[in-house]
Protein backbone atom coordinates (compact mmCIF):
# COMPACT_ATOMS: atom_id res chain seq x y z
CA UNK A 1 0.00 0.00 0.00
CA UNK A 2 1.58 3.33 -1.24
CA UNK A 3 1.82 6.05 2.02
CA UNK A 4 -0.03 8.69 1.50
CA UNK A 5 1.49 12.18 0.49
CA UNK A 6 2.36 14.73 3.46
CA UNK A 7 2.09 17.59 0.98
CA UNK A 8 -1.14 19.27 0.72
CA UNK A 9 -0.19 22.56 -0.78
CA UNK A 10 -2.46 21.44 -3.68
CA UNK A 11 -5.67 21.20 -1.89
CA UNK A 12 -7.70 23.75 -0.57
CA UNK A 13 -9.93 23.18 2.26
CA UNK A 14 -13.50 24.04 2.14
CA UNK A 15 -16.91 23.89 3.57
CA UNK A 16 -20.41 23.79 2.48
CA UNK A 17 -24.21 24.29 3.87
CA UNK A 18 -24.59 20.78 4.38
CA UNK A 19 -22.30 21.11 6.97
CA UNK A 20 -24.55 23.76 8.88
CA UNK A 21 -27.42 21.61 8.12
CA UNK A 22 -29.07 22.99 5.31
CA UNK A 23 -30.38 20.59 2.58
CA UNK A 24 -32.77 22.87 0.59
CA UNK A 25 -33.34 25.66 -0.50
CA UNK A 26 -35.73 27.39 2.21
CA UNK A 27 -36.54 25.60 5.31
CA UNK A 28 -37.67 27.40 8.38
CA UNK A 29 -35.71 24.19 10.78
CA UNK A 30 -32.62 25.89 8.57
CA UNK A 31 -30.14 28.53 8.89
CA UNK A 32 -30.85 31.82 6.61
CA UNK A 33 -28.05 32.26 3.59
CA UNK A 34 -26.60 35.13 5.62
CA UNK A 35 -25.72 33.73 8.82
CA UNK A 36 -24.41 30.94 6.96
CA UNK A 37 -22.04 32.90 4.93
CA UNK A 38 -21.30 35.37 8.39
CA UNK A 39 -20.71 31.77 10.10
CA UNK A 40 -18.57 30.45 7.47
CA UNK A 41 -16.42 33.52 7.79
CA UNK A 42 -16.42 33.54 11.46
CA UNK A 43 -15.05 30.29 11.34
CA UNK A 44 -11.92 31.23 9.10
CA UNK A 45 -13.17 29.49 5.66
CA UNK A 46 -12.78 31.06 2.84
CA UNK A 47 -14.06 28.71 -0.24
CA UNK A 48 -17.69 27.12 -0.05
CA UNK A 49 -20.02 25.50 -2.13
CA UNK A 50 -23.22 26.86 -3.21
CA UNK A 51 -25.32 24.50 -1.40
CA UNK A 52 -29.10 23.26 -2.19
CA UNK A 53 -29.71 25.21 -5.56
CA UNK A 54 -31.22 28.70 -4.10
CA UNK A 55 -30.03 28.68 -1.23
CA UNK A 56 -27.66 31.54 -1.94
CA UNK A 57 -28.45 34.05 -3.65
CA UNK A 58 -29.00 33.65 -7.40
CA UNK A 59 -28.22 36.86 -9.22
CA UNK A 60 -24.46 36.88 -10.02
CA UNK A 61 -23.77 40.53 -8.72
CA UNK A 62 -25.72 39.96 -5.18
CA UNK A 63 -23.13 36.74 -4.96
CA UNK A 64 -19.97 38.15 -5.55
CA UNK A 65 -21.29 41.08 -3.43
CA UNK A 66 -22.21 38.98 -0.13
CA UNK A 67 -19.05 36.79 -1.07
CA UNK A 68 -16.57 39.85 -1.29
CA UNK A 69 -18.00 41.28 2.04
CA UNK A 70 -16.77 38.65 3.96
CA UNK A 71 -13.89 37.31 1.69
CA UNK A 72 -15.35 34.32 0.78
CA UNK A 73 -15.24 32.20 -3.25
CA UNK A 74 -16.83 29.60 -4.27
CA UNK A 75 -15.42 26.35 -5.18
CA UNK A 76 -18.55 24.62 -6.68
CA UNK A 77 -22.00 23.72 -6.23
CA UNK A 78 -24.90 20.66 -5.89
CA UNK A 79 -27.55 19.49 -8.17
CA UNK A 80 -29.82 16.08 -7.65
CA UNK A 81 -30.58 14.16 -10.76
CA UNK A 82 -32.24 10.98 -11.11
CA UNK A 83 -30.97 10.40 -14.57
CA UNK A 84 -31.50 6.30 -13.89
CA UNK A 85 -34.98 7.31 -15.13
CA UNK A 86 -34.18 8.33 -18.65
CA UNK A 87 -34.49 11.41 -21.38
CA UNK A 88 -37.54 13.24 -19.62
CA UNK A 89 -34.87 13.09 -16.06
CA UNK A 90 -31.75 13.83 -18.11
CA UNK A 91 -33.54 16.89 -19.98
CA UNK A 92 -34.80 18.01 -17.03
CA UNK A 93 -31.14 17.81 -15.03
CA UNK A 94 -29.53 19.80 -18.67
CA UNK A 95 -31.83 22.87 -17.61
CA UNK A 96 -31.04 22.76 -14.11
CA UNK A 97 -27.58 21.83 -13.84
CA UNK A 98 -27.00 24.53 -17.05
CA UNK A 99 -28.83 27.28 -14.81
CA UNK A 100 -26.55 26.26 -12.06
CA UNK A 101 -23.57 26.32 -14.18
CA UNK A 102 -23.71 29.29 -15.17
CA UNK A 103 -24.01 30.59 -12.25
CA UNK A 104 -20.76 29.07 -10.90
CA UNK A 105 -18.91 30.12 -14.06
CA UNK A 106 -19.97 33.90 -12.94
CA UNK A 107 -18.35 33.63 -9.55
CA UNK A 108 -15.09 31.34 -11.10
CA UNK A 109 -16.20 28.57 -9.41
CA UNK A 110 -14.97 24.91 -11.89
CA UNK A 111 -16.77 22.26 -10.09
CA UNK A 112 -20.43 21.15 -10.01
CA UNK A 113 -21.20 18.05 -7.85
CA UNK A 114 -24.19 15.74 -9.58
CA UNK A 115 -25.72 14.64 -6.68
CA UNK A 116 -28.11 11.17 -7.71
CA UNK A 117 -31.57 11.34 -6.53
CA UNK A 118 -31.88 9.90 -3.64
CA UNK A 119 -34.14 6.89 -2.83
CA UNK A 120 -35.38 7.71 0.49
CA UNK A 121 -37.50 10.87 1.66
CA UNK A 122 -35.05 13.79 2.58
CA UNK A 123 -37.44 14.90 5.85
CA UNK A 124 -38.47 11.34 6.73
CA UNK A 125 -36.06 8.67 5.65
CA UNK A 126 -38.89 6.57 4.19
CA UNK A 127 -38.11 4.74 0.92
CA UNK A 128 -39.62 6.60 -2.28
CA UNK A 129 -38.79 3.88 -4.34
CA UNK A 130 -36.39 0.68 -4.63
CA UNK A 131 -33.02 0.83 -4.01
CA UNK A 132 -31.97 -1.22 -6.89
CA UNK A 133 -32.19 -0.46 -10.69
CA UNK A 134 -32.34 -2.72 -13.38
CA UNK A 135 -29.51 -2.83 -15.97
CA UNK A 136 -31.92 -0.20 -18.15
CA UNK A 137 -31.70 2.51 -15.36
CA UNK A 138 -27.88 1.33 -14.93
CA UNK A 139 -27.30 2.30 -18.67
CA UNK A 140 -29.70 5.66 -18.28
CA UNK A 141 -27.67 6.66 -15.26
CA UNK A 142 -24.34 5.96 -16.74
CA UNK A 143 -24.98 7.86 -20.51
CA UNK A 144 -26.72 10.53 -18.42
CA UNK A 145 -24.12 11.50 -16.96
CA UNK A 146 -21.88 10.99 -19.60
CA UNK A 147 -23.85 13.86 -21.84
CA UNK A 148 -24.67 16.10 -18.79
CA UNK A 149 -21.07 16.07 -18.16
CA UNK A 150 -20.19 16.78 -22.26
CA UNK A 151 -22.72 19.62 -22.02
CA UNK A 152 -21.91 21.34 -18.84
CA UNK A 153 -18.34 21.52 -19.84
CA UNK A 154 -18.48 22.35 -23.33
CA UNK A 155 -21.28 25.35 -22.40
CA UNK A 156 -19.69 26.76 -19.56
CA UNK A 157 -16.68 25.65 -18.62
CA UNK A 158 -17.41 23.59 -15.61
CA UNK A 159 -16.17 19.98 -14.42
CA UNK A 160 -18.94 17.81 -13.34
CA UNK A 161 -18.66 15.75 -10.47
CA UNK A 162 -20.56 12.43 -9.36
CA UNK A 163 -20.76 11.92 -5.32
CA UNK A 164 -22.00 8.50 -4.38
CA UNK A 165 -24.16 9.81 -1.39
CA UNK A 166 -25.88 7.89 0.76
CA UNK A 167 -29.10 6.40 -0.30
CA UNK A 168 -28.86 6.97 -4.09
CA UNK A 169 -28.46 4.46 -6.25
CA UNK A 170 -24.59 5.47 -6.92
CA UNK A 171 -23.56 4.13 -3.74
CA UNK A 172 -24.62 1.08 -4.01
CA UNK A 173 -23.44 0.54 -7.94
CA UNK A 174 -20.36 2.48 -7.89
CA UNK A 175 -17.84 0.01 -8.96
CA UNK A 176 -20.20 -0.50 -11.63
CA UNK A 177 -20.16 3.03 -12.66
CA UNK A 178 -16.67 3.31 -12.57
CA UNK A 179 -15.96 0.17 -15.16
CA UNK A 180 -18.40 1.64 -17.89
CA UNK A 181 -17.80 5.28 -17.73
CA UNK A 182 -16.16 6.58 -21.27
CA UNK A 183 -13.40 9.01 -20.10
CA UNK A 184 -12.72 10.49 -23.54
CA UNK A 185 -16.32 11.36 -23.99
CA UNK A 186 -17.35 12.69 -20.55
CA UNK A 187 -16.48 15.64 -18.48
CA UNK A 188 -17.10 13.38 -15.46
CA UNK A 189 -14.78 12.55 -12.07
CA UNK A 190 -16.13 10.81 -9.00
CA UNK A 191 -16.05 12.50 -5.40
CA UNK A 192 -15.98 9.93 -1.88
CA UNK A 193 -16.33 11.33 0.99
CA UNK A 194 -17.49 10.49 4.70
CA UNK A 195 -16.76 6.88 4.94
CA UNK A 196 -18.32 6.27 8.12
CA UNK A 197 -21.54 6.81 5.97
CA UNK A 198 -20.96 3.91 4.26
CA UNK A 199 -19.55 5.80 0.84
CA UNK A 200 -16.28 6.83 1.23
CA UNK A 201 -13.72 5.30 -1.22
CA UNK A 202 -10.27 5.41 -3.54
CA UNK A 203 -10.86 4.88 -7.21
CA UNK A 204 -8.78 5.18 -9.97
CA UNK A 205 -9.20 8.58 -11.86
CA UNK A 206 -8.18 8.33 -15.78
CA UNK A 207 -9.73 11.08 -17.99
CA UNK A 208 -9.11 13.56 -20.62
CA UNK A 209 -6.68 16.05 -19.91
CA UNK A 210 -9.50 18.67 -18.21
CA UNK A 211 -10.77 15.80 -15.92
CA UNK A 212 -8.53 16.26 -13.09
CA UNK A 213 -10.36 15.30 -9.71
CA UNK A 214 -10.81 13.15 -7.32
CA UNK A 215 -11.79 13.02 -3.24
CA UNK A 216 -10.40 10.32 -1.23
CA UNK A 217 -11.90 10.19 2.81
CA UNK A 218 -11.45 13.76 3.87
CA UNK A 219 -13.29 13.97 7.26
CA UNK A 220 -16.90 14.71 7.93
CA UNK A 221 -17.93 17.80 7.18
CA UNK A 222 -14.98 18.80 5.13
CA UNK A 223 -15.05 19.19 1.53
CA UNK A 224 -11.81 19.04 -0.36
CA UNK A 225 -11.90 20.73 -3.67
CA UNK A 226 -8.91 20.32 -5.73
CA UNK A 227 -7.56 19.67 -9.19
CA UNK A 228 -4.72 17.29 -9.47
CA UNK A 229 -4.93 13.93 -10.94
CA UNK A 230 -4.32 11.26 -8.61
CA UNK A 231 -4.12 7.38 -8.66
CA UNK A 232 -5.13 6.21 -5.33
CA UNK A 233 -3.78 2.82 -4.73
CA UNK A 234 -7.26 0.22 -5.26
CA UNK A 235 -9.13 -0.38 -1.39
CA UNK A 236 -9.49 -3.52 -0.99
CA UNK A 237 -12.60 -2.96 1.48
CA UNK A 238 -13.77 -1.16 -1.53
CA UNK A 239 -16.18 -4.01 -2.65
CA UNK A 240 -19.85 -2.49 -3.45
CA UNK A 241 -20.55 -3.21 0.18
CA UNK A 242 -21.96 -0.65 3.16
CA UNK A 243 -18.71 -0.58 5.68
């Protein structure tokens, strides 16, 4: 097993409004957008993500206003897509994730995390439908991504970014995902984190030359946001299972 590197002068340590809690876009149980971004300053971060899409504020301007006010950027932001369910899901994900996009491309943010619909209720946990796909929904989710990745690049710039969150369907395939994802044809990297969740992983990263990230097991409530292209060595606990 290769020793990890000492030298993190690549990576830049970040944050996000998961981290605070907040999982959509207006919740009264939340925190407001400002005394998240106060908080996150308080607490000596300077990058974050964007969060549920509206959390923050939307208009380009008002963002980099609120951002430079408190010396904040943004690194990236966080979609849901069930794209397992075909053209109407992936059509619908192209708008969104495009709107999105752009949005990070105004601020100079180069990452946006796709994050699979999940297949539990967000509020109550309950199942909203079965955890497992058959290999028609595999192939959806897989060219899906593929062609939101192509687009999202190609239009604005960004990297798209698969997280294998709990609950979605990702988790549980990801191996699979991995082995039949085309790296010349998608703007596409994987992001593990939190692997006391169950989802937290190395994997092999080969893409075209723009495709240039990967997360290994940063620690809860830490996002790590860099570009470098890395070659974990393989995890052998790594084996489609819940650890």
């Amino acid at each position: 097993m290769t020793t990890p590197s000492s030298d993190f002068s690549r990576l830049t340590l970040g944050t996000a409004p998961d981290s605070w809690g907040v999982w959509f876009a207006r919740d009264d149980h939340q925190v407001g957008w400002k005394q998240y971004l106060d908080d996150v300053q308080n607490a000596g971060y300077v990058w974050t993500e964007l969060g549920p899409q509206g959390f923050l504020p939307q208009d380009p301007q008002q963002l980099r206003d609120e951002l430079d006010q408190r010396g904040l950027k943004v690194c990236g932001g966080t979609v849901f897509a069930g794209l397992h369910k075909g053209k109407e899901a992936l059509d619908k994900a192209i708008k969104e994730f495009s709107q999105e996009a752009k949005l990070l491309s105004e601020v100079g943010a180069k990452f946006l995390i796709h994050l699979p619909e999940q297949y539990t209720d967000m509020h109550t946990g309950e199942a909203t439908q079965s955890g497992d796909i058959d290999p028609e929904q595999w192939a959806n989710l897989i060219s899906g991504t593929n062609e939101l990745g192509r687009i999202i690049f190609e239009e604005y710039g960004v990297n798209l970014v698969s997280h294998p969150h709990a609950d979605t369907h990702l988790d549980i395939g990801k191996s699979l995902v991995l082995r039949q994802q085309r790296p010349r044809q998608s703007n596409q990297s994987v992001g593990g984190r939190n692997a006391q969740h169950g989802h937290g992983f190395n994997v092999r990263s080969e893409r075209a030359d723009h495709l240039s990230i990967v997360a290994g097991r940063p620690h809860r409530g830490a996002k790590i946001c860099a570009k470098e292209k890395i070659k974990p060595e393989t995890d052998e606990r790594d084996d489609g299972q819940r650890h």
